[in-house]
N, C-alpha and C. Protein backbone atom coordinates (compact mmCIF):
# COMPACT_ATOMS: atom_id res chain seq x y z
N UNK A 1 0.84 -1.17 0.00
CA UNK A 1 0.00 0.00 0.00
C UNK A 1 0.89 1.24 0.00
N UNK A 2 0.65 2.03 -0.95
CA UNK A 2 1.17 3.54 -1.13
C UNK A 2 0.98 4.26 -0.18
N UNK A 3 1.80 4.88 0.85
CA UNK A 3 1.81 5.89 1.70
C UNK A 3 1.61 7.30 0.91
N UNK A 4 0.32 8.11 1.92
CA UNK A 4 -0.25 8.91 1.26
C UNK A 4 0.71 10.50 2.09
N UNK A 5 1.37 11.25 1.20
CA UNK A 5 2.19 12.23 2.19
C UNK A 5 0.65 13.03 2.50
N UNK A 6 1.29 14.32 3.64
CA UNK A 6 0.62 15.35 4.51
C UNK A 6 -0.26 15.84 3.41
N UNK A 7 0.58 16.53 2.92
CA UNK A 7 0.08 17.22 1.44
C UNK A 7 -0.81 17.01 1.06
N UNK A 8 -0.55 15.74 0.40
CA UNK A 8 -1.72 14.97 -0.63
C UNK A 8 -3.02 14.89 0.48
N UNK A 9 -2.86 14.56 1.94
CA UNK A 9 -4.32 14.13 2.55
C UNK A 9 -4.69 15.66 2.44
N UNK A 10 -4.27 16.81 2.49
CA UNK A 10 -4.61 17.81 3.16
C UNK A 10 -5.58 18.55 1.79
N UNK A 11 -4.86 17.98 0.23
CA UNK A 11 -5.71 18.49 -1.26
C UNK A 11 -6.77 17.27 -1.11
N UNK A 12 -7.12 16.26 -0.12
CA UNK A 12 -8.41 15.62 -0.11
C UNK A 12 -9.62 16.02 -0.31
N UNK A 13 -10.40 16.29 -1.07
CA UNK A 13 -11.67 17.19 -0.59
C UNK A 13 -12.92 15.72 -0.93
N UNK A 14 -13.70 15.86 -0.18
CA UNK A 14 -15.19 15.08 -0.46
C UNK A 14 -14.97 14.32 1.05
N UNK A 15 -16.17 13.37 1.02
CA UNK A 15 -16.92 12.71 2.13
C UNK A 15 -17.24 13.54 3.21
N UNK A 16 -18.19 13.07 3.32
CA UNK A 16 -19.18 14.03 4.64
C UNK A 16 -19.88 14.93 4.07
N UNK A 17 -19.77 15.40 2.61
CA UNK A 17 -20.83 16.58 2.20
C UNK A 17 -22.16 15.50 1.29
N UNK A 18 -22.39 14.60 1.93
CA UNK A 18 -23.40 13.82 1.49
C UNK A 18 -24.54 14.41 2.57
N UNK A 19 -25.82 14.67 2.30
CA UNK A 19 -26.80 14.17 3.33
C UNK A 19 -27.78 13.51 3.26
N UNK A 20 -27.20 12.64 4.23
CA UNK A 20 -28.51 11.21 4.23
C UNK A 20 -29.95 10.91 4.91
N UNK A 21 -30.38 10.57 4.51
CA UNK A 21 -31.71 10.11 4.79
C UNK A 21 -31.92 10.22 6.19
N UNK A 22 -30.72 9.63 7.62
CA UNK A 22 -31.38 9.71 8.52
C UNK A 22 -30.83 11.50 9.06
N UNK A 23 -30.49 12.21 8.24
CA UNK A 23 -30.29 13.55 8.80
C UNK A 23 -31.69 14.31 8.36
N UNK A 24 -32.10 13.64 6.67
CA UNK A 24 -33.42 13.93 6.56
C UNK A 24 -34.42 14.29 7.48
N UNK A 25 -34.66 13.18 7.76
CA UNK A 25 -35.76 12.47 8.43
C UNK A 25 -35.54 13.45 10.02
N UNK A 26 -34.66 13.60 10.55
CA UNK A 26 -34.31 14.06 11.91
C UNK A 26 -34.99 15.39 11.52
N UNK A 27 -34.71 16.23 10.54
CA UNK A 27 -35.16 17.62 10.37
C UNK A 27 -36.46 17.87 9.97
N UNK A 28 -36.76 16.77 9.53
CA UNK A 28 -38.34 16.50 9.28
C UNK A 28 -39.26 16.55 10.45
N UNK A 29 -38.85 15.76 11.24
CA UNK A 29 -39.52 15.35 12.72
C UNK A 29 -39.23 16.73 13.81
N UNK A 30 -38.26 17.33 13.49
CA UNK A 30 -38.29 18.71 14.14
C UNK A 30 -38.81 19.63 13.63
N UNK A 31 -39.05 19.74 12.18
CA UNK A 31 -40.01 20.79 11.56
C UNK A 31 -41.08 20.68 12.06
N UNK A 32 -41.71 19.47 12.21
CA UNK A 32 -43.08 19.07 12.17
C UNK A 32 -43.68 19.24 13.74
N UNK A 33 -42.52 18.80 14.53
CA UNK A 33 -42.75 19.60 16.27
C UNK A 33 -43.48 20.74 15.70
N UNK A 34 -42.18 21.98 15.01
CA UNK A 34 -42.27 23.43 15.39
C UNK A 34 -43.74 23.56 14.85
N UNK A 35 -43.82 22.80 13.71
CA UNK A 35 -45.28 23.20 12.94
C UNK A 35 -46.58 22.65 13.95
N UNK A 36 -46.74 22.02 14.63
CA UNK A 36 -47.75 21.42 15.76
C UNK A 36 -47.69 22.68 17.09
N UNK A 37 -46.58 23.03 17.65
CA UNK A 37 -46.52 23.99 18.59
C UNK A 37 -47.19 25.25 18.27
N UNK A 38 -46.73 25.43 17.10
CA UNK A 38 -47.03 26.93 16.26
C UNK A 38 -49.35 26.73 15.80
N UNK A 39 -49.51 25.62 15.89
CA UNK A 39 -51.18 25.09 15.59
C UNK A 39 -51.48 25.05 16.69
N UNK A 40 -50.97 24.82 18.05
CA UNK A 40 -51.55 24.77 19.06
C UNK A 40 -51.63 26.28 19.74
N UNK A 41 -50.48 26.76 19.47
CA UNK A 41 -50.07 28.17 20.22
C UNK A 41 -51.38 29.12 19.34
N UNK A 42 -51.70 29.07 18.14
CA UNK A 42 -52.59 29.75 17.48
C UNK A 42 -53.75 29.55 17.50
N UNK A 43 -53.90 28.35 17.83
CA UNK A 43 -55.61 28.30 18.29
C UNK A 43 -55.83 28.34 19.76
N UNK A 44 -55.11 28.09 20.64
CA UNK A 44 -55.34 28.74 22.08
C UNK A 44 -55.38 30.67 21.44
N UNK A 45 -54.37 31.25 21.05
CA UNK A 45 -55.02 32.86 21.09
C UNK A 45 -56.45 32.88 20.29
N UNK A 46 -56.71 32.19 18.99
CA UNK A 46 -57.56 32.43 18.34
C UNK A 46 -58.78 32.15 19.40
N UNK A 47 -58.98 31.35 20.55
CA UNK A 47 -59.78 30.73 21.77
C UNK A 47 -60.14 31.71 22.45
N UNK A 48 -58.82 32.38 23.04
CA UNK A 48 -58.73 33.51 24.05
C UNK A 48 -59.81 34.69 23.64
N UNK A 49 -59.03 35.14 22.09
CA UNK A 49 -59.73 36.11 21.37
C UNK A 49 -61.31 36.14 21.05
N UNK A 50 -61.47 35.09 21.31
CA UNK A 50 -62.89 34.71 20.40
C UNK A 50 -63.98 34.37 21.74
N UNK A 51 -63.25 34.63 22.67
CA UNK A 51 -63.54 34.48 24.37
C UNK A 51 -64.70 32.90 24.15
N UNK A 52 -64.00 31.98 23.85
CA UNK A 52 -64.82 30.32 23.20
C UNK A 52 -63.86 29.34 23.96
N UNK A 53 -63.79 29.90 25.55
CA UNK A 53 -62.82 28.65 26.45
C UNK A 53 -63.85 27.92 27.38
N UNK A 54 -63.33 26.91 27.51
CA UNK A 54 -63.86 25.77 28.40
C UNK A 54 -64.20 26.29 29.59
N UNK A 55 -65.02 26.17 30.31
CA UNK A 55 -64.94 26.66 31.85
C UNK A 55 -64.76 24.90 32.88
N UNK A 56 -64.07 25.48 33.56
CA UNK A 56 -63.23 24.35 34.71
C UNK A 56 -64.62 24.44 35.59
């Protein structure tokens, strides 16, 4: 096997600028939090506003 000098590793460029499916998927499942928080947070004011709350 050919020993690779400093140099040569250092003009390496690529791997790791792939993104895969499970980085996908991770940003997916956190969008989709923010998008549920943001539906809940808006229909409690739209509730408040519309004075249409539950009484305890």
């Amino acid at each position: 096997m050919k020993e690779i000098s400093l140099i040569e590793e250092k003009e390496i460029v690529g791997g790791g600028s792939n993104i895969s499916g499970a980085i996908i998927s991770a940003l997916k499942g956190y969008i989709s939090i923010i998008f549920e928080i943001g539906q809940a947070v808006g229909s409690s004011i739209r509730r408040i506003k519309s004075d249409k709350l539950c009484s305890f």
